[in-house]
Protein backbone atom coordinates (compact mmCIF):
# COMPACT_ATOMS: atom_id res chain seq x y z
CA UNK A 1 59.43 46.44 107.42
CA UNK A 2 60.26 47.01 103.97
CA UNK A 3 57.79 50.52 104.06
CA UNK A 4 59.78 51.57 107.04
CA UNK A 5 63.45 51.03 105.09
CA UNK A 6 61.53 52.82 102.09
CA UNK A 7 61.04 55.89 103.94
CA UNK A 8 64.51 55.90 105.81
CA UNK A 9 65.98 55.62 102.14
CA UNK A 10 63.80 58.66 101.30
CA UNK A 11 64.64 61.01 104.27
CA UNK A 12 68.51 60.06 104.09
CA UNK A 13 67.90 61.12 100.13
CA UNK A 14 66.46 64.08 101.32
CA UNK A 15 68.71 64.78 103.59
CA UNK A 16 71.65 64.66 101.34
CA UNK A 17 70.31 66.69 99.12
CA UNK A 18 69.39 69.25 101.52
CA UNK A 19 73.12 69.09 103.15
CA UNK A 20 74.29 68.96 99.01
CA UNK A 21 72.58 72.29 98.54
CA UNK A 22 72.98 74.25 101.95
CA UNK A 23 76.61 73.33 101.75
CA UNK A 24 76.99 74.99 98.10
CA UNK A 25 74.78 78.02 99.09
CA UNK A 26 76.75 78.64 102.55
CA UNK A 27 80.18 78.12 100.41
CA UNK A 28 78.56 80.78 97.38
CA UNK A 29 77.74 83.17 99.94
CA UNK A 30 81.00 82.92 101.82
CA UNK A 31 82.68 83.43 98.22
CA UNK A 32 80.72 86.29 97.81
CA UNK A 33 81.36 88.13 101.08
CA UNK A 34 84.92 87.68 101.41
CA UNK A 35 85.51 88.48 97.81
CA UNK A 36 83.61 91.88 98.67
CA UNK A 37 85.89 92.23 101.22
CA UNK A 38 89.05 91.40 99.14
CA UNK A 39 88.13 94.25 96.56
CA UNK A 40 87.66 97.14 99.25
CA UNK A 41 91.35 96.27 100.61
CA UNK A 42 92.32 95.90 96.87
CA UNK A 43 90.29 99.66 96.02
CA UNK A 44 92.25 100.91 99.33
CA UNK A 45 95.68 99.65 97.65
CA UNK A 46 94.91 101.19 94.55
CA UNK A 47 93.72 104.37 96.21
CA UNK A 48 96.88 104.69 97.82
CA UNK A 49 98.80 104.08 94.80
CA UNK A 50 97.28 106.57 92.91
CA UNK A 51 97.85 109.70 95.47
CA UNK A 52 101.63 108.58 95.84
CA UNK A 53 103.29 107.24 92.81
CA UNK A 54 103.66 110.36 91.55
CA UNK A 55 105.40 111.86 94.65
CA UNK A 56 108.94 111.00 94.15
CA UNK A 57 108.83 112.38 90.72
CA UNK A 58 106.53 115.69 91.31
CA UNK A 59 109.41 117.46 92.51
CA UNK A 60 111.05 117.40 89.53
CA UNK A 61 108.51 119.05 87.39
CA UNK A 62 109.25 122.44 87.04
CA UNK A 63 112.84 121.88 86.40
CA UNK A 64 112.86 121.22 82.65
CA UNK A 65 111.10 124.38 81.90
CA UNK A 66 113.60 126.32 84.81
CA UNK A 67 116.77 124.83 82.26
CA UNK A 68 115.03 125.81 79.25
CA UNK A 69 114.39 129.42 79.96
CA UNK A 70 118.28 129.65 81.83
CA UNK A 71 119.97 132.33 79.46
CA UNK A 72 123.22 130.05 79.47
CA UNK A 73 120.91 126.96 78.23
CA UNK A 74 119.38 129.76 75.20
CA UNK A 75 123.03 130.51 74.56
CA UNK A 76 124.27 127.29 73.85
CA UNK A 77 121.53 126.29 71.91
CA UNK A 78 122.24 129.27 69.73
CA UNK A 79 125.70 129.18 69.37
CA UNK A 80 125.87 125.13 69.22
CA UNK A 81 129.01 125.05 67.24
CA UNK A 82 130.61 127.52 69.71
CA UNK A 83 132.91 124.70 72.53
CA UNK A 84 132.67 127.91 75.03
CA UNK A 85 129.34 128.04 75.34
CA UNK A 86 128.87 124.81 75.30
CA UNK A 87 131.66 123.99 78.29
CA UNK A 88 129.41 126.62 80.19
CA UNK A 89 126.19 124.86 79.45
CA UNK A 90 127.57 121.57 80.59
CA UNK A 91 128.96 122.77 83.86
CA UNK A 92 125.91 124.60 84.52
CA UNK A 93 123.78 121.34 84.07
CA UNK A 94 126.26 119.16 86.17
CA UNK A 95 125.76 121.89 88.85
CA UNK A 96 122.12 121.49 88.44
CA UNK A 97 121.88 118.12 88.41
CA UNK A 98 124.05 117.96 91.57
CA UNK A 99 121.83 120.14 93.68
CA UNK A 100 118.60 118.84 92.27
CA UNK A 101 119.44 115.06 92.76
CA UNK A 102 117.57 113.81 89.28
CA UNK A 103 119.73 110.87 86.99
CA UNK A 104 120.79 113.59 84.01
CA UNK A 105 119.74 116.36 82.38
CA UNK A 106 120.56 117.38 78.79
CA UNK A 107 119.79 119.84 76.12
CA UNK A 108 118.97 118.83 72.51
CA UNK A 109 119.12 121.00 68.88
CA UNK A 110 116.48 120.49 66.63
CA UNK A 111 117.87 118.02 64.70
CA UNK A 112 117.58 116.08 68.30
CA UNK A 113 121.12 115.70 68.82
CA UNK A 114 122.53 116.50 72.76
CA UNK A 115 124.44 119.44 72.60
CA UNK A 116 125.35 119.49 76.50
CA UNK A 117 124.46 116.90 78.87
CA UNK A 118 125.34 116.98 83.19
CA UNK A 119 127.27 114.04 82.36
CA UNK A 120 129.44 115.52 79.89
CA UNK A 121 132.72 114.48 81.18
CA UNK A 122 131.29 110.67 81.59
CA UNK A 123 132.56 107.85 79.96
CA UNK A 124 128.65 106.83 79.11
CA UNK A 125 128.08 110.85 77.96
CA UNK A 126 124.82 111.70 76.35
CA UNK A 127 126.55 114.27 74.47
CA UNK A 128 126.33 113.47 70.81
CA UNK A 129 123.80 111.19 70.64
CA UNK A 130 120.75 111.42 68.89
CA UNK A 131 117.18 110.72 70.43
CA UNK A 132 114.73 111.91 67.80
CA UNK A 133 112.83 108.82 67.66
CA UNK A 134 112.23 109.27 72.01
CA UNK A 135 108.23 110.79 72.39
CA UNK A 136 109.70 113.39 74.60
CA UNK A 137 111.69 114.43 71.94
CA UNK A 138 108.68 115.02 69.99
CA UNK A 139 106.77 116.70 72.59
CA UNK A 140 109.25 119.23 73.12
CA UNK A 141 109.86 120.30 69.60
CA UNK A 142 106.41 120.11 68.91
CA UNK A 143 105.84 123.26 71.95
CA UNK A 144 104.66 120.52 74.25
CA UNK A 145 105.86 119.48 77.66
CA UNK A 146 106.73 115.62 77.66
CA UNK A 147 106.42 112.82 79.83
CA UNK A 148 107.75 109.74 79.18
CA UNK A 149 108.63 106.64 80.57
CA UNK A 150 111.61 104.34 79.07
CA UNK A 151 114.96 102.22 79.47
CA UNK A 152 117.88 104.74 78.82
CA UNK A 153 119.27 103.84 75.29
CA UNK A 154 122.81 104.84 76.66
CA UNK A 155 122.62 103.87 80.60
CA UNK A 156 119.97 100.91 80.29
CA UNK A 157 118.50 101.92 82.92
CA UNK A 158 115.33 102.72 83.36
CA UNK A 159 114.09 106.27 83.73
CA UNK A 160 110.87 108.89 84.22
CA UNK A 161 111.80 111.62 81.44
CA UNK A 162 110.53 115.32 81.31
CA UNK A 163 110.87 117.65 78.76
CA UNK A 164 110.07 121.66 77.72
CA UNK A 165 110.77 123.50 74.77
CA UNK A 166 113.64 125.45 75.01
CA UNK A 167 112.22 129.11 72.53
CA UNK A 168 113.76 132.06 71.40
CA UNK A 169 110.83 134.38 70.31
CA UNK A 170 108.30 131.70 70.12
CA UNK A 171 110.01 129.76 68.43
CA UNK A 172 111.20 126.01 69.45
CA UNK A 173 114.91 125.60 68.60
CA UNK A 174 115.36 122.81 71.11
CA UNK A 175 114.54 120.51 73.74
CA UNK A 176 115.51 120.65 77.50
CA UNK A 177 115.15 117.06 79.35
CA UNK A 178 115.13 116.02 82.70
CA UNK A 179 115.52 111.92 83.82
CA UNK A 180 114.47 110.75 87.05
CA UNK A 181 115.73 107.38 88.01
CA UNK A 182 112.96 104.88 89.10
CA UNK A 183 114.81 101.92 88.85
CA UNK A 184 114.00 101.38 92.40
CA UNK A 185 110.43 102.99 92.83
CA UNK A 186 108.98 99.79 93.12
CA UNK A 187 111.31 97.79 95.56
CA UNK A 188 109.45 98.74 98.43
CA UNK A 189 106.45 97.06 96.88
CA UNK A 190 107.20 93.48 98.18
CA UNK A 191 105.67 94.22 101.72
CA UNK A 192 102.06 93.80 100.93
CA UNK A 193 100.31 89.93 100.62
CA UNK A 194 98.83 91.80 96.96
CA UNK A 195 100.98 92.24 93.71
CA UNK A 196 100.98 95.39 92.22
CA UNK A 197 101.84 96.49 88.69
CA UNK A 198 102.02 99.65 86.90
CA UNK A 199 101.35 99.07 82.91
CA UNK A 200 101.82 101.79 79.99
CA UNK A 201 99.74 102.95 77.45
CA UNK A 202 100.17 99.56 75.19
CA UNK A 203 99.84 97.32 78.78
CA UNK A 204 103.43 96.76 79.19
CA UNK A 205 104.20 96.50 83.12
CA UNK A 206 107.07 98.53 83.72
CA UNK A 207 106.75 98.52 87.35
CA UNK A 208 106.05 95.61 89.52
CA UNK A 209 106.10 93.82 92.98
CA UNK A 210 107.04 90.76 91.06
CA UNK A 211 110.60 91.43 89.51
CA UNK A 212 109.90 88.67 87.12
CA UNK A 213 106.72 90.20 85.65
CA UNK A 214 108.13 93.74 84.76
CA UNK A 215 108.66 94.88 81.50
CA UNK A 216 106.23 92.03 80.14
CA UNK A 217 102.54 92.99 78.35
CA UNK A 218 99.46 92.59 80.17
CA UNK A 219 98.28 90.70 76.99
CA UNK A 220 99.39 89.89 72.98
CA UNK A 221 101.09 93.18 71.95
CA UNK A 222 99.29 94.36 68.45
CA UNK A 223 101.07 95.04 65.28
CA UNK A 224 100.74 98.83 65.83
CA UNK A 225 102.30 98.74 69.62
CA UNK A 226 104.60 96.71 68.25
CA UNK A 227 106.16 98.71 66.23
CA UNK A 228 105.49 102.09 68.10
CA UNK A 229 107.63 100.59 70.80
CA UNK A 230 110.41 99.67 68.25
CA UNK A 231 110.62 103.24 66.77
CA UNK A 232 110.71 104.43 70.26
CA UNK A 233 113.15 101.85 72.03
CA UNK A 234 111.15 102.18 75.00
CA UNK A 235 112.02 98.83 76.44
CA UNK A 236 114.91 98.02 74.48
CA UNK A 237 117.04 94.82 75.09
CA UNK A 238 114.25 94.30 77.96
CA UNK A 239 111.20 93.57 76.73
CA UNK A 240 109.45 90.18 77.81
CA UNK A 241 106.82 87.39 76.15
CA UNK A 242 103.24 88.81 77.54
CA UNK A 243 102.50 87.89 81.03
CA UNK A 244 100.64 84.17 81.38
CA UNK A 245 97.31 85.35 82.17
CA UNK A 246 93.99 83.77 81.78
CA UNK A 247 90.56 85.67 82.54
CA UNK A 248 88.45 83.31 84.36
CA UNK A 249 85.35 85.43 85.31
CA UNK A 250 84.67 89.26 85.25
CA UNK A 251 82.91 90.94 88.34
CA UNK A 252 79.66 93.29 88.36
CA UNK A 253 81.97 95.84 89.80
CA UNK A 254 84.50 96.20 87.22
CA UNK A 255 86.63 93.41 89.12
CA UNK A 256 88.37 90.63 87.35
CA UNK A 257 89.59 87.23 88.59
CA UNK A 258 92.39 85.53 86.66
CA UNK A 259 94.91 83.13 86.61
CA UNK A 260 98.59 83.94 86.56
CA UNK A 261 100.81 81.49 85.18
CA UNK A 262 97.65 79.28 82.92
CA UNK A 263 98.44 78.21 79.48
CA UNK A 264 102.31 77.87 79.30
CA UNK A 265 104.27 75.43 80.50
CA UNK A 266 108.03 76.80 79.74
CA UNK A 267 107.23 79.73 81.58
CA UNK A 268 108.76 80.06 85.33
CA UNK A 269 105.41 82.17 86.50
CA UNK A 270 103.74 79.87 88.81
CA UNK A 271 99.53 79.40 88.93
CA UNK A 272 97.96 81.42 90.73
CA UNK A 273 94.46 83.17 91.03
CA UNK A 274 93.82 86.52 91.69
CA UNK A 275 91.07 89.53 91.90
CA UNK A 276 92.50 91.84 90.03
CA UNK A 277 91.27 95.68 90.48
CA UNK A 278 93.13 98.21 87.99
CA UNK A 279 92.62 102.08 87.56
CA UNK A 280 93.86 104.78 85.85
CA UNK A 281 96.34 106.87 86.91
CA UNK A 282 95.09 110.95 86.48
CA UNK A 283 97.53 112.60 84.29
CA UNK A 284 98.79 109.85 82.00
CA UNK A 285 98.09 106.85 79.83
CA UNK A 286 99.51 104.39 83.24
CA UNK A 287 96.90 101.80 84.63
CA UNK A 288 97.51 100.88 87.95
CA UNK A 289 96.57 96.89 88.48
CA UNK A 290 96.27 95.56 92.10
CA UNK A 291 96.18 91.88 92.18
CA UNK A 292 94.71 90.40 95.52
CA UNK A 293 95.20 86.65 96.00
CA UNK A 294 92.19 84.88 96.01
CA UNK A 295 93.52 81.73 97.67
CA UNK A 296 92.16 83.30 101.27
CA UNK A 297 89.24 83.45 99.64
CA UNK A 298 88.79 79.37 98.58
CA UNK A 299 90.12 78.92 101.85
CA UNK A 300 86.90 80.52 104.07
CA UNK A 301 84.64 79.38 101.24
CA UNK A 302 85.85 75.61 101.79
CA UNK A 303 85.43 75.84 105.53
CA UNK A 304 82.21 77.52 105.96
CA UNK A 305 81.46 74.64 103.91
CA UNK A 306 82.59 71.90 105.63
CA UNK A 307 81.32 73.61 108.62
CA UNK A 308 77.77 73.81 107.17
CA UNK A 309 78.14 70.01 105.76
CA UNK A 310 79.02 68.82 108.85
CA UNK A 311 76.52 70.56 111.12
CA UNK A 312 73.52 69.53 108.78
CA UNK A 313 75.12 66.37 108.45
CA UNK A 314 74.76 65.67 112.21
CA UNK A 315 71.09 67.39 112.43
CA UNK A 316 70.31 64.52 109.71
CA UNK A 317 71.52 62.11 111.64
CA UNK A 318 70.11 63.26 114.60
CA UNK A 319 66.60 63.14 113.01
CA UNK A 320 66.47 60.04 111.48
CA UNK A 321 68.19 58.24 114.08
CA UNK A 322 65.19 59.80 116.09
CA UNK A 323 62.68 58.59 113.33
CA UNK A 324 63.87 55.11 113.71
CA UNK A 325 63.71 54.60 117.78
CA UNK A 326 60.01 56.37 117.13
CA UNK A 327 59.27 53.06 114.67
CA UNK A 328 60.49 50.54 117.34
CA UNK A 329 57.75 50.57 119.82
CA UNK A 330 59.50 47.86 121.64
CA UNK A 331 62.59 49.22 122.17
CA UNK A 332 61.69 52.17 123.67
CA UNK A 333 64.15 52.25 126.94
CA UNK A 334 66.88 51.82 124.37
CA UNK A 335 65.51 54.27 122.33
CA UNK A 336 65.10 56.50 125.08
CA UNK A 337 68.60 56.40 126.17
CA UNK A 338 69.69 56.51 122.71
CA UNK A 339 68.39 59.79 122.47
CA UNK A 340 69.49 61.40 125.25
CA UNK A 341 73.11 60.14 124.36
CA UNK A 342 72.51 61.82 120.83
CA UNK A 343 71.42 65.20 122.28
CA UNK A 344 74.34 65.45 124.45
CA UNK A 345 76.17 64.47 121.36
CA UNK A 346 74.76 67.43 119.27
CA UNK A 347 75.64 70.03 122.29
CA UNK A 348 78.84 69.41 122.95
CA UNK A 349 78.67 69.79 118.89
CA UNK A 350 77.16 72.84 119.75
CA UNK A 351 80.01 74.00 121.85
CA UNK A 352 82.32 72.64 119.65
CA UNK A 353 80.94 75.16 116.51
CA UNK A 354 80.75 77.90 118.67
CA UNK A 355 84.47 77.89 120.08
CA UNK A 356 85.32 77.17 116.14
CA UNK A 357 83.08 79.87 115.14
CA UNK A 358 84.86 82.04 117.78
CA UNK A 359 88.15 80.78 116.70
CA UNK A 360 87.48 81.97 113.03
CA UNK A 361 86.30 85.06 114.44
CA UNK A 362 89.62 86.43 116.44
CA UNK A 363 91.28 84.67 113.01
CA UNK A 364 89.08 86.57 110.77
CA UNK A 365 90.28 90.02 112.70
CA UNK A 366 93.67 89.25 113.26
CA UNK A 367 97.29 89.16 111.86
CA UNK A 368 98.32 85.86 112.34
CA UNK A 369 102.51 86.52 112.69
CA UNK A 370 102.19 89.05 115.33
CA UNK A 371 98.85 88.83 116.70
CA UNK A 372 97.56 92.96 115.87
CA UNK A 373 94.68 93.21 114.68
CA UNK A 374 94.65 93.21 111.01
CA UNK A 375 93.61 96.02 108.22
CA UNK A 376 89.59 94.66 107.89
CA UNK A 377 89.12 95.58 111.86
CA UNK A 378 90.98 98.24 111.52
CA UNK A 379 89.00 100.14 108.77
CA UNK A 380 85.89 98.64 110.52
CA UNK A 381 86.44 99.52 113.66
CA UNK A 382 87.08 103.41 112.75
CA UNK A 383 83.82 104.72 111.53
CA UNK A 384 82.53 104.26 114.72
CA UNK A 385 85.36 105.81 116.33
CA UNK A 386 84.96 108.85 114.36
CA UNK A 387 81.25 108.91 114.98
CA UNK A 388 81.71 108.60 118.47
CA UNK A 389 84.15 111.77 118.64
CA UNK A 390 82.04 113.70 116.80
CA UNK A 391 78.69 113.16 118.72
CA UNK A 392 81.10 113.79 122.19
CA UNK A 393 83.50 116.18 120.49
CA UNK A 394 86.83 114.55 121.66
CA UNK A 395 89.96 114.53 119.50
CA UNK A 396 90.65 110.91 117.79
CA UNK A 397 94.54 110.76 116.45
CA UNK A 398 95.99 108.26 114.33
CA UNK A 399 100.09 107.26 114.40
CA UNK A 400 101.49 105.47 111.21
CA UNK A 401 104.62 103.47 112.33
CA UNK A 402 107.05 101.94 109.91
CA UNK A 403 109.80 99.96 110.43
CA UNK A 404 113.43 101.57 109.79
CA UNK A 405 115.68 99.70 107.14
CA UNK A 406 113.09 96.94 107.77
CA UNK A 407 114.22 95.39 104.29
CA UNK A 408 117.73 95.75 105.33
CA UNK A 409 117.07 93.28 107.99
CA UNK A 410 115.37 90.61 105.91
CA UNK A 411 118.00 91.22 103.95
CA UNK A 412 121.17 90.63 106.36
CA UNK A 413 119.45 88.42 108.63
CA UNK A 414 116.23 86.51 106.73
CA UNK A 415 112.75 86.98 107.43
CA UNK A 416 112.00 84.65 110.04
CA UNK A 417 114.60 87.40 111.78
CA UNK A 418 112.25 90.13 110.49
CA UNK A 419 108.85 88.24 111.47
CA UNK A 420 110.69 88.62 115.32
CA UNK A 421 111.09 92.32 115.10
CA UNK A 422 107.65 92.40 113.99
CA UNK A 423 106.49 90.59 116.99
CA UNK A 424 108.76 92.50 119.12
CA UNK A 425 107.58 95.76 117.78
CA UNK A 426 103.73 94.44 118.67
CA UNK A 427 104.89 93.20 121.88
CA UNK A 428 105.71 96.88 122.96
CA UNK A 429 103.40 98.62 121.00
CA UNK A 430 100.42 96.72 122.89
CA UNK A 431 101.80 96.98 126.11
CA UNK A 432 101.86 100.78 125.95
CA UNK A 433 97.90 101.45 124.48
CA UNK A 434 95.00 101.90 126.46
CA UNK A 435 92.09 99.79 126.12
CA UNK A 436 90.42 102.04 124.14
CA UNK A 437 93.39 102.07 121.66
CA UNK A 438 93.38 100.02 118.31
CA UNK A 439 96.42 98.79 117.16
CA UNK A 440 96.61 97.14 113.73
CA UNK A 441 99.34 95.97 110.71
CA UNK A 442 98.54 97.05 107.77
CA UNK A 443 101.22 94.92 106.20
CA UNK A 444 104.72 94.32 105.75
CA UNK A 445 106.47 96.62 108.46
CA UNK A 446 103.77 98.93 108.57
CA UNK A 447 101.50 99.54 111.49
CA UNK A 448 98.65 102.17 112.10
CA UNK A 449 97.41 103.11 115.75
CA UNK A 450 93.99 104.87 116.44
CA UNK A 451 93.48 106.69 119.62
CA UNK A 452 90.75 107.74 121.01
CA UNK A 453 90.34 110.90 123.38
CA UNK A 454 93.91 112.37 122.21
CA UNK A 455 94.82 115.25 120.97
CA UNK A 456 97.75 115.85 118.56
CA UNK A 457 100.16 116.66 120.89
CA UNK A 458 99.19 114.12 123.01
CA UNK A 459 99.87 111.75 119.86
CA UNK A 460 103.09 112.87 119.27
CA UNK A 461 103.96 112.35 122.75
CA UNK A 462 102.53 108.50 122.61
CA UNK A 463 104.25 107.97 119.24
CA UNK A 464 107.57 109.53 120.80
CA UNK A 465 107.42 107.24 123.99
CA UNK A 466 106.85 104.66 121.62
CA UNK A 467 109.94 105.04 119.65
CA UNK A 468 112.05 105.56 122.45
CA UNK A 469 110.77 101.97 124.22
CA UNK A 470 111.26 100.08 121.04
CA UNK A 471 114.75 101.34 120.00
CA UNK A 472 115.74 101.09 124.07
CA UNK A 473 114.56 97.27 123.62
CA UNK A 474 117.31 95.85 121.00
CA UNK A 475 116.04 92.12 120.13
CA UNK A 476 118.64 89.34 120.89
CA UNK A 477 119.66 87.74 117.52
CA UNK A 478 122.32 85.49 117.23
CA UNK A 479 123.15 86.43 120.04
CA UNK A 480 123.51 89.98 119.19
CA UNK A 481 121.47 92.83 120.17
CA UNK A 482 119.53 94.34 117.10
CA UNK A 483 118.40 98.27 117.91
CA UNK A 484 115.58 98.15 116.20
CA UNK A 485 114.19 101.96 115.17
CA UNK A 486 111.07 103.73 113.39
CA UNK A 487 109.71 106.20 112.04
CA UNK A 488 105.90 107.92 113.01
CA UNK A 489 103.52 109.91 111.20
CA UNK A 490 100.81 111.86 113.93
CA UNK A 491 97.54 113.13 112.59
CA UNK A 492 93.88 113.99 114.31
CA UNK A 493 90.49 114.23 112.57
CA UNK A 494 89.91 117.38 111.83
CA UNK A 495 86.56 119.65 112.49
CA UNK A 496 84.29 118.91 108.98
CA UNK A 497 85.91 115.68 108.08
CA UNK A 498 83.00 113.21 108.60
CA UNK A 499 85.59 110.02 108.16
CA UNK A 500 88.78 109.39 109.03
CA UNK A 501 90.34 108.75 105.25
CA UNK A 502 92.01 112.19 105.25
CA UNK A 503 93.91 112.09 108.92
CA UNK A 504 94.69 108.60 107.88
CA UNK A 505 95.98 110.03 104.10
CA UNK A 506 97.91 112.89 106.44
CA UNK A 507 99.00 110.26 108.69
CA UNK A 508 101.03 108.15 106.00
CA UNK A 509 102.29 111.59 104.37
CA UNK A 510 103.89 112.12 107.44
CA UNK A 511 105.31 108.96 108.20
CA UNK A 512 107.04 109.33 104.24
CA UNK A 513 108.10 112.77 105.46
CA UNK A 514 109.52 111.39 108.63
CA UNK A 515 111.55 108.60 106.41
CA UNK A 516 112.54 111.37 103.91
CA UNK A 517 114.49 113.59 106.29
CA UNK A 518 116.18 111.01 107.48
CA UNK A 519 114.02 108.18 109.52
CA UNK A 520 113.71 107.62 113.87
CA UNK A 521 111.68 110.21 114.14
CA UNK A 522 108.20 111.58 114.91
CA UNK A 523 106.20 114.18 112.34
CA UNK A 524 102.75 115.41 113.02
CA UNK A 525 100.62 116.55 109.99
C-alpha cells in the first residue's frame, strides 16, 4: 500500500512538472509568434509613414528658391532701406503666400533681420525681427538650402521651415524662407491601436499620436543638445521633462520592448508596454518610432497557456486515475466504468478545445467591433491572391475606403456613435462582395477591399456602387438620420509586380487624392 501511494506521489510529481514546463514552453512560443507578428504590422506602419510624411510638405519645396530668384525679392534685398521696394516685396509675398497656401513667407538681410514678410500688415508681423540664431538661417547664408523644424518664435506655433539663398552674382546677400504649418499633421494619427512619434535629431518628439508625449525627449537631453536647442529656440516655451521610458529587453531584429510611464510617479503618462520599431526617415536627421502595444501579446501568451495547462492537466489526471483502477484488482467493474466515464470526459474536452481553438481562430482573423476581417488576414490572405492571378492571368484590384469627416463624428456625437457607422459601413460593404472578395479594416475608419477577377474599371464601378449604397443608407442616431459618405482609392496589380505592396501603395495614394480634392468620391491610380 504504501509502494503504491509512493509511486502515485511520483507520477503526480512528474506530472506537474511536465504540465509546469509544457505550459511555459507553449506560453514562450506563443510570445514569440505573436510578437513576430506584432513587428511586421509595426514595419508596415512605419513603412507607410516613411513614403507619406513628407507629402503634405513636398509641395512646397521649390518655392523658396522660386522667391529667391523673383527680381522684385533681389530688389528689395538690395535696396533694403528703400520703403518702395520693400511695399512691393511684401505685397508680392502676401500674393504668394495666398495662392500657394503655406503659413508665411519672408525674406531676410544678412544681418538676419526680415526685411518683408506675407504678413506684413499683421499685428504678429515678422517684419523686423531677427532670426539669426534659427539653423535655416544659417543654411541659407551659408549657400545651403535649409530644412528645419521648430515652434515659431513670433506665432508659437509650430512650423516645417525652408530656406534658399537669395544671390546676386554668387554671392549670398540674404535668405528667402518658406513655413509650412504642421500643427495638425499628426491629428489624424489617433486612428490606429499603435502610437506613433516622430523625434528630431537630439530625440525630441515633435510629432505624436499621444498629444501628451509631444515635444518631450525620447531620453535625458545631453549638455550639448541642451544648449543647441537653447541657441536655436526650437521648442521654446514648449519643451517637456523626457518621456518616462524604461527599456525592458532589446529584440534580435533591431526591436525594442519598453515601458511607458516606469520610474515616475508625478508624471500623468500611464504604464504601459510596448514593441517599439523606429527608422529613419531618408532625407533628414527625423526617426520615425512606431510603438505597438504589447498587451495583445500577454494576452494570447496567457491563454495558450492556460489552454496547454489545462489540457495536460486533464491527460494527467486521466492517466493516473487510470494507473490507480489498474492497482485495484478487485474493483475492476468500478474501475471499468470509471474509465469509460473519464474518456467521455476527455472528449467532450476534446470538443470543447476544438470549438475554443476555433473560436480563437475567427478571433485571431477578425476585427472584433465590426466583424471584417482584420489587417493579419488581410496581408495573409493576398500573396496567394496575387499568385493565383498571375498563374491564370486575371486582373486582382484593390479599393481603399475611408470614412468622410469620420473624426468629426466622434467628435459631435462620441465614439460609440462612430463604432455604429463603422458597423454600418461593414454591414453594406459585405453585403455587396462576392465570395471571392476580402474585405478587411485596417484600422480606425479605414478599410481595404481585394477583388479578385476585376479589372480596374470594374473596381471603380464596385467602389462607386459602394459609395452610393452607403451614403443612400443614413444611420438613425438620436433619432436623426446621419448620411454617412467616403472616399475610394481603385488600383490593380500591374504586369511585373510579383506582390501586391505597390497597387496597395497606389491604392492609399489615391484614396489621399480622393480626400484632397475634396472627399465622396472615387479615384483610380
Amino acid at each position: 500500500m504504501l509502494n503504491n501511494t509512493g509511486k502515485r506521489i511520483g507520477i503526480i510529481l512528474v506530472a506537474l512538472a511536465t504540465i509546469a514546463f509544457s505550459t511555459y514552453f507553449s506560453s514562450s512560443i506563443s510570445r514569440q509568434e505573436s510578437i513576430a507578428d506584432l513587428s511586421r504590422e509595426a514595419a508596415y506602419h512605419l513603412d507607410l509613414l516613411r513614403a507619406s510624411l513628407f507629402a503634405p510638405t513636398d509641395k512646397f519645396s521649390y518655392l523658396p528658391e522660386v522667391v529667391a530668384n523673383h527680381s522684385i525679392i533681389l530688389d528689395a534685398v538690395k535696396h533694403a532701406d528703400d520703403p518702395a521696394y520693400l511695399e512691393r516685396a511684401n505685397q508680392f509675398l502676401e500674393q504668394t503666400n495666398s495662392t500657394a497656401k503655406s503659413a508665411v513667407i519672408y525674406v531676410l538681410d544678412r544681418s538676419g533681420l526680415v526685411i518683408a514678410a506675407s504678413n506684413w500688415q499683421e499685428p504678429d508681423s515678422f517684419v523686423g525681427q531677427n532670426y539669426a540664431f534659427r539653423p535655416y538661417f544659417q543654411d541659407g547664408i551659408a549657400n545651403r538650402r535649409g530644412r528645419f523644424y521648430g515652434m515659431g518664435t513670433t506665432s508659437l506655433r509650430p512650423g516645417y521651415y525652408l530656406s534658399y539663398p537669395v544671390s546676386v552674382a554668387k554671392k549670398v546677400i540674404g535668405v528667402a524662407v518658406v513655413k509650412i504649418d504642421m500643427s495638425d499633421l499628426d491629428e489624424g494619427w489617433g486612428g490606429s491601436r499603435n502610437e506613433v512619434t516622430v523625434a528630431d535629431g537630439n530625440g525630441v518628439i515633435f510629432l505624436s499620436s499621444r498629444p501628451e508625449w509631444k515635444y518631450r525627449p525620447m531620453q535625458k537631453l545631453t549638455p550639448e543638445a541642451t544648449k543647441q536647442l537653447q541657441s536655436t529656440r526650437q521648442y521654446d516655451k514648449v519643451l517637456m521633462p523626457s518621456l518616462p521610458m524604461a527599456l525592458l529587453q532589446r529584440l534580435q531584429g533591431g526591436e525594442r520592448i519598453v515601458e511607458v510611464g516606469r520610474g515616475d510617479t508625478n508624471d500623468n503618462v500611464p504604464r504601459t508596454r510596448y514593441l517599439l520599431k523606429s527608422g529613419t526617415l531618408p532625407g533628414s536627421d527625423w526617426t520615425i518610432h512606431v510603438f505597438a502595444p504589447m498587451a495583445q501579446v500577454d494576452m494570447i501568451a496567457r491563454r495558450v497557456a492556460l489552454i496547454t495547462a489545462g489540457a495536460l492537466a486533464l491527460l494527467a489526471l486521466a492517466l493516473l486515475y487510470l494507473h490507480q483502477m489498474l492497482d485495484r484488482a478487485r474493483e475492476r467493474e468500478k474501475s471499468r466504468k470509471a474509465l469509460e466515464e473519464a474518456h467521455q470526459a476527455l472528449e467532450r474536452k476534446h470538443l470543447e478545445l476544438q470549438d475554443l481553438s476555433e473560436e480563437l481562430r475567427i478571433a485571431s482573423i477578425t476585427d472584433p467591433l465590426t466583424g471584417a476581417y482584420n489587417r493579419r488576414f488581410f496581408f495573409e490572405t493576398i500573396p496567394k491572391l496575387v499568385s493565383a492571378s498571375t498563374r491564370h492571368g486575371f486582373p486582382l484590384s484593390f479599393i481603399a475606403i475611408d470614412i468622410d469627416h469620420f473624426k468629426r463624428i466622434n467628435d459631435m456625437y462620441g465614439h460609440p456613435v462612430g463604432d455604429l457607422v463603422l458597423q454600418a459601413l461593414t454591414g453594406i460593404c459585405k453585403d455587396s462582395l462576392r465570395e471571392a472578395d476580402v474585405f478587411a479594416r485596417f484600422g480606425g475608419e479605414e478599410f481595404m477591399m481585394a477583388l479578385p477577377n476585376t479589372s480596374t474599371e470594374e473596381a471603380r464601378l464596385v467602389a462607386d456602387r459602394l459609395r452610393l449604397l452607403v451614403m443612400n443608407h443614413p444611420a438613425e442616431i438620436r433619432g436623426d438620420a446621419l448620411v454617412i459618405r467616403i472616399s475610394c482609392g481603385v488600383s490593380q496589380c500591374r504586369s511585373g509586380e510579383d506582390s501586391a505592396a505597390a497597387a496597395l501603395k497606389r491604392a492609399d495614394d489615391a484614396l489621399y487624392i480622393a480626400k484632397a480634392n475634396g472627399r465622396n468620391q472615387v479615384v483610380v491610380q
